[in-house]
ModelCIF file with pLDDT and N, C-alpha, C, O atoms, coordinates in Angstrom:
data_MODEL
#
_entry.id   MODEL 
#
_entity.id                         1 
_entity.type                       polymer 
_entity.pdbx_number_of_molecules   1 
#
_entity_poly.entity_id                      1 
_entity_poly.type                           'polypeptide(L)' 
_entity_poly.nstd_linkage                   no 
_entity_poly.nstd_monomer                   no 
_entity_poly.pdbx_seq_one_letter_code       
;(UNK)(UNK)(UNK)(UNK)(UNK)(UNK)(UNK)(UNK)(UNK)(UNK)(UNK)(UNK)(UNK)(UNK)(UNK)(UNK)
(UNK)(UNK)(UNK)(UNK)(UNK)(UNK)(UNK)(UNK)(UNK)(UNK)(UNK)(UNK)(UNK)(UNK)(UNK)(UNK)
(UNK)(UNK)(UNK)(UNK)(UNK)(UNK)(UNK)(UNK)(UNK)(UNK)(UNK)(UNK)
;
_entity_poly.pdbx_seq_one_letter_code_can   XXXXXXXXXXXXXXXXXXXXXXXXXXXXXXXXXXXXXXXXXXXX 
_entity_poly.pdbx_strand_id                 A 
#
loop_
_entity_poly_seq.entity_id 
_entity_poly_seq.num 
_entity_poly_seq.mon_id 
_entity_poly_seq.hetero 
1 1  UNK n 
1 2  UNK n 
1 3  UNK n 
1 4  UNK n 
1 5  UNK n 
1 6  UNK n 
1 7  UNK n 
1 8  UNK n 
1 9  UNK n 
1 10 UNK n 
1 11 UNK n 
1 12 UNK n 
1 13 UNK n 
1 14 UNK n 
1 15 UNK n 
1 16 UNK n 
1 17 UNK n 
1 18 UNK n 
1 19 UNK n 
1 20 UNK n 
1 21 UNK n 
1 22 UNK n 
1 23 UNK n 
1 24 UNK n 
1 25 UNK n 
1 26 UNK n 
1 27 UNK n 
1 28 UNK n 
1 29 UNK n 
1 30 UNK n 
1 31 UNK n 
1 32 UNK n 
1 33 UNK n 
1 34 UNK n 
1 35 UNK n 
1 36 UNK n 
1 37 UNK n 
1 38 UNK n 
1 39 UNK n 
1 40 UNK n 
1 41 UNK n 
1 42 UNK n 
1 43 UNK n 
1 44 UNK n 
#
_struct_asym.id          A 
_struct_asym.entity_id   1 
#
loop_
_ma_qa_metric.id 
_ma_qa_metric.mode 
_ma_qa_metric.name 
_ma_qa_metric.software_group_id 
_ma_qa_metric.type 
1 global pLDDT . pLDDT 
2 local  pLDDT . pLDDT 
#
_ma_qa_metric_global.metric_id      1 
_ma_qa_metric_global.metric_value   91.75 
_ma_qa_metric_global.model_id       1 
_ma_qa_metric_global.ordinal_id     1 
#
loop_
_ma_qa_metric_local.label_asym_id 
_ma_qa_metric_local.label_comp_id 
_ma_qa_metric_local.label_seq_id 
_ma_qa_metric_local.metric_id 
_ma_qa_metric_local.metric_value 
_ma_qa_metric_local.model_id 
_ma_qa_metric_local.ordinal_id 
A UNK 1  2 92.00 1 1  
A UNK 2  2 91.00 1 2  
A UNK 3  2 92.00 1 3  
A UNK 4  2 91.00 1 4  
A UNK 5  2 92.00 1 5  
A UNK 6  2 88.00 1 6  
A UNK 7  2 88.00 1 7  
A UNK 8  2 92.00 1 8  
A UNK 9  2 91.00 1 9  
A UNK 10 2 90.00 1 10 
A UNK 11 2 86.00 1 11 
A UNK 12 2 88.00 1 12 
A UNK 13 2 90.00 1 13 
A UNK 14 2 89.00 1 14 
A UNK 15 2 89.00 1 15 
A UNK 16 2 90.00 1 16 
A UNK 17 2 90.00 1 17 
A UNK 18 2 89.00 1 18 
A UNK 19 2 90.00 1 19 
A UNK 20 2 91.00 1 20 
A UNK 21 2 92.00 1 21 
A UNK 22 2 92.00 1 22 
A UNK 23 2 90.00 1 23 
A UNK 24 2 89.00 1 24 
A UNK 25 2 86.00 1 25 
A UNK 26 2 81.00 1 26 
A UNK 27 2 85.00 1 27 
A UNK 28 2 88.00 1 28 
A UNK 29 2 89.00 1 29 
A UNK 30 2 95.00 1 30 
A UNK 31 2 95.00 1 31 
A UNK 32 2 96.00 1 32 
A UNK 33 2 96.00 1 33 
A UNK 34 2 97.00 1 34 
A UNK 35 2 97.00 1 35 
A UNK 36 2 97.00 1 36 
A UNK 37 2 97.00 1 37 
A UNK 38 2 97.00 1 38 
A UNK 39 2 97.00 1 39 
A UNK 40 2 97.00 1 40 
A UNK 41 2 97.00 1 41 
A UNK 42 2 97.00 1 42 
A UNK 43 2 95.00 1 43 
A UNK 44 2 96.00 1 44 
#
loop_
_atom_site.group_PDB 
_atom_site.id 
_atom_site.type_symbol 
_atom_site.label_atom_id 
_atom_site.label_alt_id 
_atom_site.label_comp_id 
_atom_site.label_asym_id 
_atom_site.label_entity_id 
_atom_site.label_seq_id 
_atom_site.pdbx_PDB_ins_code 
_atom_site.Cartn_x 
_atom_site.Cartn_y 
_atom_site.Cartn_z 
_atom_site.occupancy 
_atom_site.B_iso_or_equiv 
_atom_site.pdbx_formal_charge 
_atom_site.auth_seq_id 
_atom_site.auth_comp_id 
_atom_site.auth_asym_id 
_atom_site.auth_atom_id 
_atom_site.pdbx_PDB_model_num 
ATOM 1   N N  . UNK A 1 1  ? 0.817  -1.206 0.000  1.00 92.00 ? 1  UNK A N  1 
ATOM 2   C CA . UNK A 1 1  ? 0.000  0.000  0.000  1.00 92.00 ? 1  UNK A CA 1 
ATOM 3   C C  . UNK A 1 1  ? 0.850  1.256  0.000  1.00 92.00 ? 1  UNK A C  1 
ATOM 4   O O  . UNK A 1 1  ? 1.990  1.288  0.465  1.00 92.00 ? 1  UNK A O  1 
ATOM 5   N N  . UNK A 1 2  ? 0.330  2.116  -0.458 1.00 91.00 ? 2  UNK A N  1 
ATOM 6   C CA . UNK A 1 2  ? 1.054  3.738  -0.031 1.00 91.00 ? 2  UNK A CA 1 
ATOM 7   C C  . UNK A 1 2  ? 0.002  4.476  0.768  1.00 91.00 ? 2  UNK A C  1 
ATOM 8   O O  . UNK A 1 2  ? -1.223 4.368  0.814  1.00 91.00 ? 2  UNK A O  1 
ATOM 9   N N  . UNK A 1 3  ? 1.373  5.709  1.733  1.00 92.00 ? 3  UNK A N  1 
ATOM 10  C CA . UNK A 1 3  ? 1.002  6.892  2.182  1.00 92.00 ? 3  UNK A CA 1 
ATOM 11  C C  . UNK A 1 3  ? 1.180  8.264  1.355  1.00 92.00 ? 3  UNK A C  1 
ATOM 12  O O  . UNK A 1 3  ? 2.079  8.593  0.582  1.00 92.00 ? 3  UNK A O  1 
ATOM 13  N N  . UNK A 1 4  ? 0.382  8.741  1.645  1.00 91.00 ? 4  UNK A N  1 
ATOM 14  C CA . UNK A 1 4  ? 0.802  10.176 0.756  1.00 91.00 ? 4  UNK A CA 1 
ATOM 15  C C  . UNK A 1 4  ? 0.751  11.338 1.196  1.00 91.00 ? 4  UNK A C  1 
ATOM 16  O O  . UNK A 1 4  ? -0.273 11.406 1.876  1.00 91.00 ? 4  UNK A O  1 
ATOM 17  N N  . UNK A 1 5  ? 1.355  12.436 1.195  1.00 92.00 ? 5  UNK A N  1 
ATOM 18  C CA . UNK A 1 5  ? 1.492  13.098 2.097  1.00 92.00 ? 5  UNK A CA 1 
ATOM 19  C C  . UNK A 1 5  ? 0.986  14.677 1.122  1.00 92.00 ? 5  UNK A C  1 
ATOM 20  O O  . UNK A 1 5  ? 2.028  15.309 1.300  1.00 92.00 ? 5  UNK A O  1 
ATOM 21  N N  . UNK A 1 6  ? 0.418  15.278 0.580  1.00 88.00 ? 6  UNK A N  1 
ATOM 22  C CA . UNK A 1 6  ? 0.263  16.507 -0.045 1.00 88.00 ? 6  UNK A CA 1 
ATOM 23  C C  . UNK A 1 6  ? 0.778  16.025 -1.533 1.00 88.00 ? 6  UNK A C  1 
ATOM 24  O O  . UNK A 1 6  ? 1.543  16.688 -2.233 1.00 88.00 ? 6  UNK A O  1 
ATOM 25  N N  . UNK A 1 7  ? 0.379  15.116 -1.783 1.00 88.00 ? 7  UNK A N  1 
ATOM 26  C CA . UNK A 1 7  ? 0.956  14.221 -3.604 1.00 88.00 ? 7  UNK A CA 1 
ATOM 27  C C  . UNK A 1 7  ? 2.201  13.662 -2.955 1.00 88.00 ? 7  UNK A C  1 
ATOM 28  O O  . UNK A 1 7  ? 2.818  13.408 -3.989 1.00 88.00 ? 7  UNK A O  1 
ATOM 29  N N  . UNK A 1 8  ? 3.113  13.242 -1.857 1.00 92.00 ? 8  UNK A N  1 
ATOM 30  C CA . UNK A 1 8  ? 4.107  13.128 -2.124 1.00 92.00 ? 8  UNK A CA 1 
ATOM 31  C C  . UNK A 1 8  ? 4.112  11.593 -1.228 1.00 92.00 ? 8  UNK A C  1 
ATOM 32  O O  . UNK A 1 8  ? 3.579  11.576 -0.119 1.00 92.00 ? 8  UNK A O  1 
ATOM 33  N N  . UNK A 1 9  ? 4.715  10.395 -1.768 1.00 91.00 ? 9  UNK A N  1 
ATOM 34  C CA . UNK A 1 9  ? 4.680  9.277  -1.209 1.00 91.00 ? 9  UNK A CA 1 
ATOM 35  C C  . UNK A 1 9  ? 5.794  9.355  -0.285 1.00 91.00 ? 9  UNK A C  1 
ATOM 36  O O  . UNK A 1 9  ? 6.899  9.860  -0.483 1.00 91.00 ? 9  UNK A O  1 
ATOM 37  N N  . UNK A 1 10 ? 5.252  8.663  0.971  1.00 90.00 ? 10 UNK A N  1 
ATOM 38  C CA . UNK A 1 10 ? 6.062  8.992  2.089  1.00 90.00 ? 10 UNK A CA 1 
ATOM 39  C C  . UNK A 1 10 ? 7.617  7.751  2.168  1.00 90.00 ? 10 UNK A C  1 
ATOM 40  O O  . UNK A 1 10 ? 8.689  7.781  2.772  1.00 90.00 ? 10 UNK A O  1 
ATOM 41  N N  . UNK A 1 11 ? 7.118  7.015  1.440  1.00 86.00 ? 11 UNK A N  1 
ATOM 42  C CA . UNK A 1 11 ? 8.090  5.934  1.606  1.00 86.00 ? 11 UNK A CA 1 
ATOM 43  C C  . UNK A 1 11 ? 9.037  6.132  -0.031 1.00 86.00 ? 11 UNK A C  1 
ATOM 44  O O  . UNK A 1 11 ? 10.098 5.510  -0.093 1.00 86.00 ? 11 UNK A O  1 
ATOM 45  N N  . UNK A 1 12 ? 8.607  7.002  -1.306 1.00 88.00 ? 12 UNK A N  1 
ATOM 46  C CA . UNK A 1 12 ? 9.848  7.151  -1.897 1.00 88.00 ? 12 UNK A CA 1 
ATOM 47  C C  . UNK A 1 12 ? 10.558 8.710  -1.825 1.00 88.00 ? 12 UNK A C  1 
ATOM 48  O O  . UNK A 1 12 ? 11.612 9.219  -2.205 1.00 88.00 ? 12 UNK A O  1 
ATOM 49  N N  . UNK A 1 13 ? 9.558  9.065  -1.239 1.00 90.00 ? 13 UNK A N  1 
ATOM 50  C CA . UNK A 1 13 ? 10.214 10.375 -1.229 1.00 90.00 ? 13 UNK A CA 1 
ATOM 51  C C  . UNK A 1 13 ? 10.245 11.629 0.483  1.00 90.00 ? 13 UNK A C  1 
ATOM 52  O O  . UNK A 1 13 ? 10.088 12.801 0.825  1.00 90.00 ? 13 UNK A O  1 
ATOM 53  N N  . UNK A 1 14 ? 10.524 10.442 0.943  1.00 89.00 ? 14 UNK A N  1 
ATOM 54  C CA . UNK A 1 14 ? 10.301 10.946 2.849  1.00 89.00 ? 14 UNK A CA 1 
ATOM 55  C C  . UNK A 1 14 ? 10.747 12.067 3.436  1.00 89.00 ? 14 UNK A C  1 
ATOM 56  O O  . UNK A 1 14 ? 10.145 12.460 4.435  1.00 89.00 ? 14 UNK A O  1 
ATOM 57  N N  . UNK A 1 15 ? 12.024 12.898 2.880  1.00 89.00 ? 15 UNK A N  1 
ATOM 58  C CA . UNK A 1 15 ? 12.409 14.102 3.263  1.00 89.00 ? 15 UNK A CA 1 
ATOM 59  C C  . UNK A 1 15 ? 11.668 15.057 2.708  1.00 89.00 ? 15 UNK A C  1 
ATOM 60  O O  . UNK A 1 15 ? 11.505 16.010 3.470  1.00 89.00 ? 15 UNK A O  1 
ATOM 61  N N  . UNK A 1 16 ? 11.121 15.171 1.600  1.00 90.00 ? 16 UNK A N  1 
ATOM 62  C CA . UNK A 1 16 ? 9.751  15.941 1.448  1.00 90.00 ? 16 UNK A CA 1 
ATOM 63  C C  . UNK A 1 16 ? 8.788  15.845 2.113  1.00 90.00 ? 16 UNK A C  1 
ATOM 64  O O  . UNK A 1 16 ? 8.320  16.744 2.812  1.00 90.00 ? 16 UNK A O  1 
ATOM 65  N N  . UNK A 1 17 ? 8.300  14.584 1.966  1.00 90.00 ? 17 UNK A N  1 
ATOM 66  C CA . UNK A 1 17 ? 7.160  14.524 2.614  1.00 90.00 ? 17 UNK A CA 1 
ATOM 67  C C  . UNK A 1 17 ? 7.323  14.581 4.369  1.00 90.00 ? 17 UNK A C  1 
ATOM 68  O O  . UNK A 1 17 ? 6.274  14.875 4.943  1.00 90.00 ? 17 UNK A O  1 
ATOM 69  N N  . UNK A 1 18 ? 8.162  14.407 4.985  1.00 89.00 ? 18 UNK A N  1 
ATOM 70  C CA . UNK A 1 18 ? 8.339  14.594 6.334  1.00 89.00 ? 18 UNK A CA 1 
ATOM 71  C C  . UNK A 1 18 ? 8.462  16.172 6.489  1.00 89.00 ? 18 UNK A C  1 
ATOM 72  O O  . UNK A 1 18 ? 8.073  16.523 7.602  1.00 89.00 ? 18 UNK A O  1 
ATOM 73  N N  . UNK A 1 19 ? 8.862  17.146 5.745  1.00 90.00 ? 19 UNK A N  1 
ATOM 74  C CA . UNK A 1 19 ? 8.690  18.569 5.847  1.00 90.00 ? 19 UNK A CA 1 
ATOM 75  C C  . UNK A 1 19 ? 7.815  18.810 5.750  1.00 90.00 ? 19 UNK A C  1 
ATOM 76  O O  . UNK A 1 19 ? 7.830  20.020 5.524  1.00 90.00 ? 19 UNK A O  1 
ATOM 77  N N  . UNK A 1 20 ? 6.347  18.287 5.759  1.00 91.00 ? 20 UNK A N  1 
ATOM 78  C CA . UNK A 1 20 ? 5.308  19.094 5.362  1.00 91.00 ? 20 UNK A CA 1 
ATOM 79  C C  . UNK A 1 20 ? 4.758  18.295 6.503  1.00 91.00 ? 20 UNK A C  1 
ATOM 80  O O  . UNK A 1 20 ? 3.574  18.222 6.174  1.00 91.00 ? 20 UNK A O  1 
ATOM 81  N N  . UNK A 1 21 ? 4.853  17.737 7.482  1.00 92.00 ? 21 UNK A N  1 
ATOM 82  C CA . UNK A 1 21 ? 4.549  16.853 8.926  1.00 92.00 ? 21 UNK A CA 1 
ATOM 83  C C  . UNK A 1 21 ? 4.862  17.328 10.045 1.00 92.00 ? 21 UNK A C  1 
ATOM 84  O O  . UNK A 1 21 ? 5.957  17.025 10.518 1.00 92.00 ? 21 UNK A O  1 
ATOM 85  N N  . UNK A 1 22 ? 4.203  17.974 10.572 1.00 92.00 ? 22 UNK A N  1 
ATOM 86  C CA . UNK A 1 22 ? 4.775  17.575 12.669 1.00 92.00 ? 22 UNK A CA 1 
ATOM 87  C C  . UNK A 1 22 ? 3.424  16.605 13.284 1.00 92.00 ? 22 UNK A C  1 
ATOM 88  O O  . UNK A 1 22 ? 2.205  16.435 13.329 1.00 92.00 ? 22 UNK A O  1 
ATOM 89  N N  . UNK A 1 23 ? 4.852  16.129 13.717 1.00 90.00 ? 23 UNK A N  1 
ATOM 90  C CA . UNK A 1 23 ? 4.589  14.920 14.902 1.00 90.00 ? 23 UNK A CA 1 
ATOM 91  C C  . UNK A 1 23 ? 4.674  15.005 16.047 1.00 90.00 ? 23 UNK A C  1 
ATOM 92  O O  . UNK A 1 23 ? 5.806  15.155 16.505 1.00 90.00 ? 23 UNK A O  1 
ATOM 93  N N  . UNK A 1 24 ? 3.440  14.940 17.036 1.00 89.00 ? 24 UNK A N  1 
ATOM 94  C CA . UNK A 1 24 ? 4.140  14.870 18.349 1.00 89.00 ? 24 UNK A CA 1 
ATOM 95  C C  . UNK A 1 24 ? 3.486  13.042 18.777 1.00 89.00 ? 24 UNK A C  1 
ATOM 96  O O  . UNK A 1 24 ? 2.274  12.838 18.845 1.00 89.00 ? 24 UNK A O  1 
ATOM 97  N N  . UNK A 1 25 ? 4.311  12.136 18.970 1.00 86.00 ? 25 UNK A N  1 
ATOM 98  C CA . UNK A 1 25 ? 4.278  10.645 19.399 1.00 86.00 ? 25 UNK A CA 1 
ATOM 99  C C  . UNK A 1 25 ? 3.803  10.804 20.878 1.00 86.00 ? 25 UNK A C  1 
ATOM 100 O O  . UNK A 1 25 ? 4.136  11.742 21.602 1.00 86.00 ? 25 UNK A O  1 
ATOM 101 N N  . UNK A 1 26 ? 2.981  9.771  21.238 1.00 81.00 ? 26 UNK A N  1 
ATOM 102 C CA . UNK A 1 26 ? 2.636  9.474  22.352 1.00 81.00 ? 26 UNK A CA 1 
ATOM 103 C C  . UNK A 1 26 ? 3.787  9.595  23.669 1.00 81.00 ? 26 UNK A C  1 
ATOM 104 O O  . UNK A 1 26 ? 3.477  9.790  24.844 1.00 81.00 ? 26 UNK A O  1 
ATOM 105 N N  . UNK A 1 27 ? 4.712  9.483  23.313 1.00 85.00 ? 27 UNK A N  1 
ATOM 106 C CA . UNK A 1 27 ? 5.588  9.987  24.101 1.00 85.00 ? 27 UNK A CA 1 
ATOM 107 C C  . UNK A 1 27 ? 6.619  11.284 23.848 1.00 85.00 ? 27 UNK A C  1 
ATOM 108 O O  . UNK A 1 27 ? 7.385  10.689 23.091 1.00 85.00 ? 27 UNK A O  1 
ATOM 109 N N  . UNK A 1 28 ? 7.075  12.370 23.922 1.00 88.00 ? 28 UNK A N  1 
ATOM 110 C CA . UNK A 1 28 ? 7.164  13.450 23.553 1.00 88.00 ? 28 UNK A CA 1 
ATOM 111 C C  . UNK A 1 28 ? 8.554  13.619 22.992 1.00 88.00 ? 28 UNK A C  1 
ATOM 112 O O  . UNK A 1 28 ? 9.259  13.239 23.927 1.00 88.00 ? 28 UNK A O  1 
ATOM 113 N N  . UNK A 1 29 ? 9.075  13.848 22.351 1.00 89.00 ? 29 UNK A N  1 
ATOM 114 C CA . UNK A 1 29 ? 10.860 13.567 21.679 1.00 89.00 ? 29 UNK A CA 1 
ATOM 115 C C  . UNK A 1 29 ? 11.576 14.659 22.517 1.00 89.00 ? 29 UNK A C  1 
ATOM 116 O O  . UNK A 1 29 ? 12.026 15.691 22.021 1.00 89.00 ? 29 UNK A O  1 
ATOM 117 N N  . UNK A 1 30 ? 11.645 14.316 23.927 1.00 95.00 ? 30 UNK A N  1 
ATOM 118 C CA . UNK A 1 30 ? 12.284 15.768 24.514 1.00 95.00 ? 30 UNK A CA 1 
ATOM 119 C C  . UNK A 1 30 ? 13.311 15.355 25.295 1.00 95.00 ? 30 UNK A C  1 
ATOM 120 O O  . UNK A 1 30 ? 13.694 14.312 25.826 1.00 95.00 ? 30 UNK A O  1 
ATOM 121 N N  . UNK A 1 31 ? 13.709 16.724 25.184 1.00 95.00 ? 31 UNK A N  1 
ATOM 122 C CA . UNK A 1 31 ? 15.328 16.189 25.642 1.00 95.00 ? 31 UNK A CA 1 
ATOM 123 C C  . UNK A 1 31 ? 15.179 16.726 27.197 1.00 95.00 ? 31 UNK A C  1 
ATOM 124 O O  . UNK A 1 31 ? 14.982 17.939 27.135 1.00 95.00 ? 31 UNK A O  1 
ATOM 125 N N  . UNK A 1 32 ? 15.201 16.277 28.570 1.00 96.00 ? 32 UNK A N  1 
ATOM 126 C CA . UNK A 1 32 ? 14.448 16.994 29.697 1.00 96.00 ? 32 UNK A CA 1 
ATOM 127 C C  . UNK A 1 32 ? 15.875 17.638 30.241 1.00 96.00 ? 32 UNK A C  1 
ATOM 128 O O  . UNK A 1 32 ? 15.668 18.436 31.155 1.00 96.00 ? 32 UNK A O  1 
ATOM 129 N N  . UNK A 1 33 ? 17.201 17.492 29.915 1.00 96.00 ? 33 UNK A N  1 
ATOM 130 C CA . UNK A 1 33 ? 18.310 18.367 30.342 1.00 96.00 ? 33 UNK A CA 1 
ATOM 131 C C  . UNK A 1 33 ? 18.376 19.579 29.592 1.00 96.00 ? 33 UNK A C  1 
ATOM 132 O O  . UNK A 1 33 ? 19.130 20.472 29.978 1.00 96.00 ? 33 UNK A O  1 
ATOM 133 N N  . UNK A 1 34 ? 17.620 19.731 28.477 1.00 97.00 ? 34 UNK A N  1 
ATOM 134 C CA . UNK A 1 34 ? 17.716 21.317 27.798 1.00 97.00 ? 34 UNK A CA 1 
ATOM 135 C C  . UNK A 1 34 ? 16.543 21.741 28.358 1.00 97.00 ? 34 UNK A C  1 
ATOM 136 O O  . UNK A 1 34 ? 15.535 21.199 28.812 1.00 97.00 ? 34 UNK A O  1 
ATOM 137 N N  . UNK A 1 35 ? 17.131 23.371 28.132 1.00 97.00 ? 35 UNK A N  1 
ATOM 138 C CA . UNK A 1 35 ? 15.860 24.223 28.445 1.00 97.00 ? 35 UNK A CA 1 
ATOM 139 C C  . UNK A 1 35 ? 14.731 24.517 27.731 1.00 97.00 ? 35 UNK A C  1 
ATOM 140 O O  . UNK A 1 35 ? 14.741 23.325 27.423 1.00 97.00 ? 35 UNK A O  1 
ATOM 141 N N  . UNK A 1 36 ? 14.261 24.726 27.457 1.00 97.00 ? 36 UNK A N  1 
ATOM 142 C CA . UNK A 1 36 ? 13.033 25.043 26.601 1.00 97.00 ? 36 UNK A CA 1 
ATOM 143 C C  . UNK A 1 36 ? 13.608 26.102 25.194 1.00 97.00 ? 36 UNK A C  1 
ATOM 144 O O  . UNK A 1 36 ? 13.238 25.933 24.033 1.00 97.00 ? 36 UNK A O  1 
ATOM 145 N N  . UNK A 1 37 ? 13.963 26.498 25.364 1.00 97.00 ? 37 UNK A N  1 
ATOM 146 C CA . UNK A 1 37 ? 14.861 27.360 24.033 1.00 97.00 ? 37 UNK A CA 1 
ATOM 147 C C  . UNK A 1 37 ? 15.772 27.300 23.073 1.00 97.00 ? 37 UNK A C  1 
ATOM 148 O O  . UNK A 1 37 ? 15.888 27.736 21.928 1.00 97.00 ? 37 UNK A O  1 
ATOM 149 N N  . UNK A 1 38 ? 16.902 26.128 24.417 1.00 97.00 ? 38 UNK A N  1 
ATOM 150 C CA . UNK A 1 38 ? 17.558 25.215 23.851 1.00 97.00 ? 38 UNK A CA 1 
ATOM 151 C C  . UNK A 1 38 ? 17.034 24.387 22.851 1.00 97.00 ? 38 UNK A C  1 
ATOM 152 O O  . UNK A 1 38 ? 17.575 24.234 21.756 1.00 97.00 ? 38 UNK A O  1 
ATOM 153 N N  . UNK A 1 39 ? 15.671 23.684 23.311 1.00 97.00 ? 39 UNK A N  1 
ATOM 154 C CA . UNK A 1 39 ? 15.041 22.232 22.398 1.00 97.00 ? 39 UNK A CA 1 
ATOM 155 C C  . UNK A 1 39 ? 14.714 22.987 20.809 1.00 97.00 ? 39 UNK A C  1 
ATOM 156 O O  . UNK A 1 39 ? 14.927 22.783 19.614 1.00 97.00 ? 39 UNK A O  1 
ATOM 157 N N  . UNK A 1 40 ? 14.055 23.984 21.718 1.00 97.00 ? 40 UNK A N  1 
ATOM 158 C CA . UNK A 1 40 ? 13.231 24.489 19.905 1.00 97.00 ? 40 UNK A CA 1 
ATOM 159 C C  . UNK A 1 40 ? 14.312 25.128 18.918 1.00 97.00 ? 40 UNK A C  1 
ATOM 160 O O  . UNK A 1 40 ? 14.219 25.416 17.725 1.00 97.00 ? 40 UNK A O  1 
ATOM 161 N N  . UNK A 1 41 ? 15.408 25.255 19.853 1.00 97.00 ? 41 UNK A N  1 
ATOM 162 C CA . UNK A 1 41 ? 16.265 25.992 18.188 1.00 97.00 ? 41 UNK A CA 1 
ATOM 163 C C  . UNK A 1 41 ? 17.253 24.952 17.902 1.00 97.00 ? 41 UNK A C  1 
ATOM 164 O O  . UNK A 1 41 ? 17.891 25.041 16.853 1.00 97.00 ? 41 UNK A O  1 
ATOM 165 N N  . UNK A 1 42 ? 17.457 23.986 18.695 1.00 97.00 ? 42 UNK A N  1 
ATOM 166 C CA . UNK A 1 42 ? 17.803 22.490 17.975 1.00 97.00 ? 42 UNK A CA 1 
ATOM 167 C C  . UNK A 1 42 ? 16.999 21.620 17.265 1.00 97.00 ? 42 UNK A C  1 
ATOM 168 O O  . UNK A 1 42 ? 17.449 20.772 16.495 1.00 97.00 ? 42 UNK A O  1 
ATOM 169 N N  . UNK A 1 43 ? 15.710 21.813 17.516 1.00 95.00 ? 43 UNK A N  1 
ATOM 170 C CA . UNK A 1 43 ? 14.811 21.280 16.577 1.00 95.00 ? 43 UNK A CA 1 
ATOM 171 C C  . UNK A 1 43 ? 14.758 22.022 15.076 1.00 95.00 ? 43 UNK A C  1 
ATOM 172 O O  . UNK A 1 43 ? 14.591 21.370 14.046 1.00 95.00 ? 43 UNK A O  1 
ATOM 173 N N  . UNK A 1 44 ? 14.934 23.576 15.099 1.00 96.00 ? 44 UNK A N  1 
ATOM 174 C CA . UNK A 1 44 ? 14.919 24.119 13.811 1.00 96.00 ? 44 UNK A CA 1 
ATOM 175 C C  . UNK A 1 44 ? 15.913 23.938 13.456 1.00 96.00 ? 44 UNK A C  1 
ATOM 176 O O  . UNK A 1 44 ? 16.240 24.301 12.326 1.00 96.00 ? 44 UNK A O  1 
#
């Protein structure tokens, strides 16, 4: 089967299509020794 993400298949073309995605997972991707300012401008 395919996913598609805005026309773009997620499994041949995933760095596109993962830019046009936020995720937050049931458990949260955080780093709890950074500060809050720290996380978000390592995330960008």
């Amino acid at each position: 089967g395919s996913a598609m993400i805005d026309g773009i298949d997620i499994l041949e073309n995933p760095i596109a299509a993962k830019r046009r995605i936020g995720f937050l997972p049931e458990q949260p991707p955080l780093y709890l020794d950074m500060t809050v300012k720290e996380y978000l401008n390592f995330v960008y």
